[in-house]
C-alpha atoms as a PDB file:
ATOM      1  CA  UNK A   1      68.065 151.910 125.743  1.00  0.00           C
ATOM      2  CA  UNK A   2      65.798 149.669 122.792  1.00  0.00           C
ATOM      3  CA  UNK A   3      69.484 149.066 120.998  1.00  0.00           C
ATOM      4  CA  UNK A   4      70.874 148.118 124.356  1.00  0.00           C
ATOM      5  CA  UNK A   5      68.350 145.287 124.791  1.00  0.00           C
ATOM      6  CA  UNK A   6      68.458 144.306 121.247  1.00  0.00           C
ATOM      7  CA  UNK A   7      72.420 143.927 121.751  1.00  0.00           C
ATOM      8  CA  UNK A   8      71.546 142.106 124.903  1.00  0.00           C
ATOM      9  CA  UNK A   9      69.035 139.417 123.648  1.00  0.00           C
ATOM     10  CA  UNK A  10      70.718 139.419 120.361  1.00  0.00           C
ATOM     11  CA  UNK A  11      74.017 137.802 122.730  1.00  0.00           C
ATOM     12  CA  UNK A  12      71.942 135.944 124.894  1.00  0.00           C
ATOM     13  CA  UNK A  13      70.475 133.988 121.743  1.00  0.00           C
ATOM     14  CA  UNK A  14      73.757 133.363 120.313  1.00  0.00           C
ATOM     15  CA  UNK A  15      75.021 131.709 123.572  1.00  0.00           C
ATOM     16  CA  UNK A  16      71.368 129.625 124.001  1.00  0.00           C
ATOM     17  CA  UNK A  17      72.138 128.822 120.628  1.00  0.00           C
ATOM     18  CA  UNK A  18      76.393 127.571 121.555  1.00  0.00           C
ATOM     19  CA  UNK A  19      74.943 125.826 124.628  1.00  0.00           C
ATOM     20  CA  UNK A  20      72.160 123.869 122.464  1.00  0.00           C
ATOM     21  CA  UNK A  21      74.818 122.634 119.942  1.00  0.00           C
ATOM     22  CA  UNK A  22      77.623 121.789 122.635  1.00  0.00           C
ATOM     23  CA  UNK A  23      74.814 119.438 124.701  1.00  0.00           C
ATOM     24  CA  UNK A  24      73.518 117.928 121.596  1.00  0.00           C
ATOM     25  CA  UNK A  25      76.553 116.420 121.351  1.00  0.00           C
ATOM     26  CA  UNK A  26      76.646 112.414 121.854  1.00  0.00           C
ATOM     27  CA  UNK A  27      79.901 111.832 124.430  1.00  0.00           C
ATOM     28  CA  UNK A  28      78.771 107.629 125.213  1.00  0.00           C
ATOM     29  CA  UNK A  29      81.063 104.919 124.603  1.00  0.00           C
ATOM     30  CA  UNK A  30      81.214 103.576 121.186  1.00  0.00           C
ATOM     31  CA  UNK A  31      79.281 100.282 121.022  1.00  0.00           C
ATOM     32  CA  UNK A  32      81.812  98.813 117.914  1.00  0.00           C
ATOM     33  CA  UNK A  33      83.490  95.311 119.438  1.00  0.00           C
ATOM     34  CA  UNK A  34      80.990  95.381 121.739  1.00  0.00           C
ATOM     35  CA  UNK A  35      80.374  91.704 120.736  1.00  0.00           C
ATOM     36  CA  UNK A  36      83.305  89.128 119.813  1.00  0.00           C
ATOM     37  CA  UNK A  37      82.774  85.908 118.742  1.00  0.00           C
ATOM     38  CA  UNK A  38      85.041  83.018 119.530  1.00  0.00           C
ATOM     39  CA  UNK A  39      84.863  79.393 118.266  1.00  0.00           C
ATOM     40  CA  UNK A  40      85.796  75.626 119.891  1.00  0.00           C
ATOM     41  CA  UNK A  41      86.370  72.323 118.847  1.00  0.00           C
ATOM     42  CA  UNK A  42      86.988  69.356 120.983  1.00  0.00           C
ATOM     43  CA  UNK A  43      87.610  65.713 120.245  1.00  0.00           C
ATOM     44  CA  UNK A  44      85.195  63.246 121.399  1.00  0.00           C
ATOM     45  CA  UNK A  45      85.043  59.550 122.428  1.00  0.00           C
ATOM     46  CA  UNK A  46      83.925  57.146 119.202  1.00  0.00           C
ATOM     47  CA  UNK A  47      85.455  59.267 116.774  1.00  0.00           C
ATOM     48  CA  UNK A  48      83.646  62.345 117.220  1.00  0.00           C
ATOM     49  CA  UNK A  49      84.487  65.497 117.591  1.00  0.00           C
ATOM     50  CA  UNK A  50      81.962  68.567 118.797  1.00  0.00           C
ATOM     51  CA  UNK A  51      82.144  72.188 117.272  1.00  0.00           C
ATOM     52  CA  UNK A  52      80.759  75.226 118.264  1.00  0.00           C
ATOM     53  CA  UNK A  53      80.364  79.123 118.613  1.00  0.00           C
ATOM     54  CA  UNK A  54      79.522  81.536 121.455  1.00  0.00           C
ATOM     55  CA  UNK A  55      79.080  85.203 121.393  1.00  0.00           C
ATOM     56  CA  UNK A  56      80.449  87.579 124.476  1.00  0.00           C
ATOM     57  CA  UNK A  57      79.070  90.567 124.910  1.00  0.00           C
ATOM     58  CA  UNK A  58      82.178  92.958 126.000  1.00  0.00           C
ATOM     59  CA  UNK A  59      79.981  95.240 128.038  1.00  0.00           C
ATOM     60  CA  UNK A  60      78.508  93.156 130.435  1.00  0.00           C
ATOM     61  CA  UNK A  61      80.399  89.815 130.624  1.00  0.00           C
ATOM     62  CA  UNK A  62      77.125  87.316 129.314  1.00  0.00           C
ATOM     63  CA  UNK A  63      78.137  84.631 126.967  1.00  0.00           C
ATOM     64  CA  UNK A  64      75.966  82.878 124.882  1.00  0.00           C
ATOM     65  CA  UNK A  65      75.919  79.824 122.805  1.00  0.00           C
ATOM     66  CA  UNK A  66      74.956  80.046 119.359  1.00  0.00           C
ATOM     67  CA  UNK A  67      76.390  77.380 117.493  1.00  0.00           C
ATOM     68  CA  UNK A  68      77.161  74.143 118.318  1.00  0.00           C
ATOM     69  CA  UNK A  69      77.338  70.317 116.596  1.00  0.00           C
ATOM     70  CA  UNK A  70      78.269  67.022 116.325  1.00  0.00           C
ATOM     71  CA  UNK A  71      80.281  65.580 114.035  1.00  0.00           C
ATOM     72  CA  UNK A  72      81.296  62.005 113.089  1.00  0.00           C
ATOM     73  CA  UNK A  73      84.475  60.465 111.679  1.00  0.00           C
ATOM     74  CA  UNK A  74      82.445  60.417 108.105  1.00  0.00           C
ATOM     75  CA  UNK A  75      82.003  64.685 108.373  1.00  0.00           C
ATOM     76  CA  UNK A  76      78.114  64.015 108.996  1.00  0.00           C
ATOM     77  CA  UNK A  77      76.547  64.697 112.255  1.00  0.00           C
ATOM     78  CA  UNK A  78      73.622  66.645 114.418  1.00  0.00           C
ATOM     79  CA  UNK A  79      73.416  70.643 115.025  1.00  0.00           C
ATOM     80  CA  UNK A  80      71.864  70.896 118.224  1.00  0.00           C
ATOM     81  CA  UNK A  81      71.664  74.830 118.052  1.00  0.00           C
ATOM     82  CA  UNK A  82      72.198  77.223 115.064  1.00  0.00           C
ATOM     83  CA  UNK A  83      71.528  80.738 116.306  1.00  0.00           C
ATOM     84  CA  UNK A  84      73.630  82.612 114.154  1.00  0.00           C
ATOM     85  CA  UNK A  85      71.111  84.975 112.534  1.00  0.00           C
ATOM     86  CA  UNK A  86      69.910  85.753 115.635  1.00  0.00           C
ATOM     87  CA  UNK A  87      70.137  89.511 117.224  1.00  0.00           C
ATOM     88  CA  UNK A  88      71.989  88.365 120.882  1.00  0.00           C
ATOM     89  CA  UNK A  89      69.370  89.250 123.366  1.00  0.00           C
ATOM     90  CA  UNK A  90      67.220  86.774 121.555  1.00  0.00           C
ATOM     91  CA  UNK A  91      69.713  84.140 122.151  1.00  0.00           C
ATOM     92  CA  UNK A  92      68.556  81.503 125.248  1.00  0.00           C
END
């Protein structure tokens, strides 16, 4: 009878043991090109042009802005946002 039980919670350790390992295992979407960026560029009146970045988050849909300038026939201009080293939930 003791080497019957020993057998018995001997096998019902090895399958807690299968059943820990098998959950453990991560089965979520991956997260890689969760985030694309895209660029634009559109001409301007008075020779100038306005450039520009925004990041989409593939998951949920939200865009956000996080680049975008000014620029005059002579290459100089105004940034009026550089966000680019932000993380994206930081992004207004």
């Amino acid at each position: 009878m003791k080497q019957q039980m020993i057998w018995l919670l001997t096998g019902a350790a090895a399958m807690l043991l299968v059943l820990l390992l098998v959950g453990a295992t991560d089965y979520s979407a991956p997260n890689y090109g969760r985030f694309q960026l895209s660029t634009f560029s559109a001409d301007m009146d008075d020779n100038k042009a306005a450039v520009g970045a925004f990041v989409i988050d593939t998951a949920t849909g939200e865009t956000r802005t996080v680049y975008y300038r000014l620029i005059d026939s002579q290459g100089g201009g105004s940034i009026f946002k550089n966000d680019l080293k932000k993380p994206f939930h930081s992004i207004q």
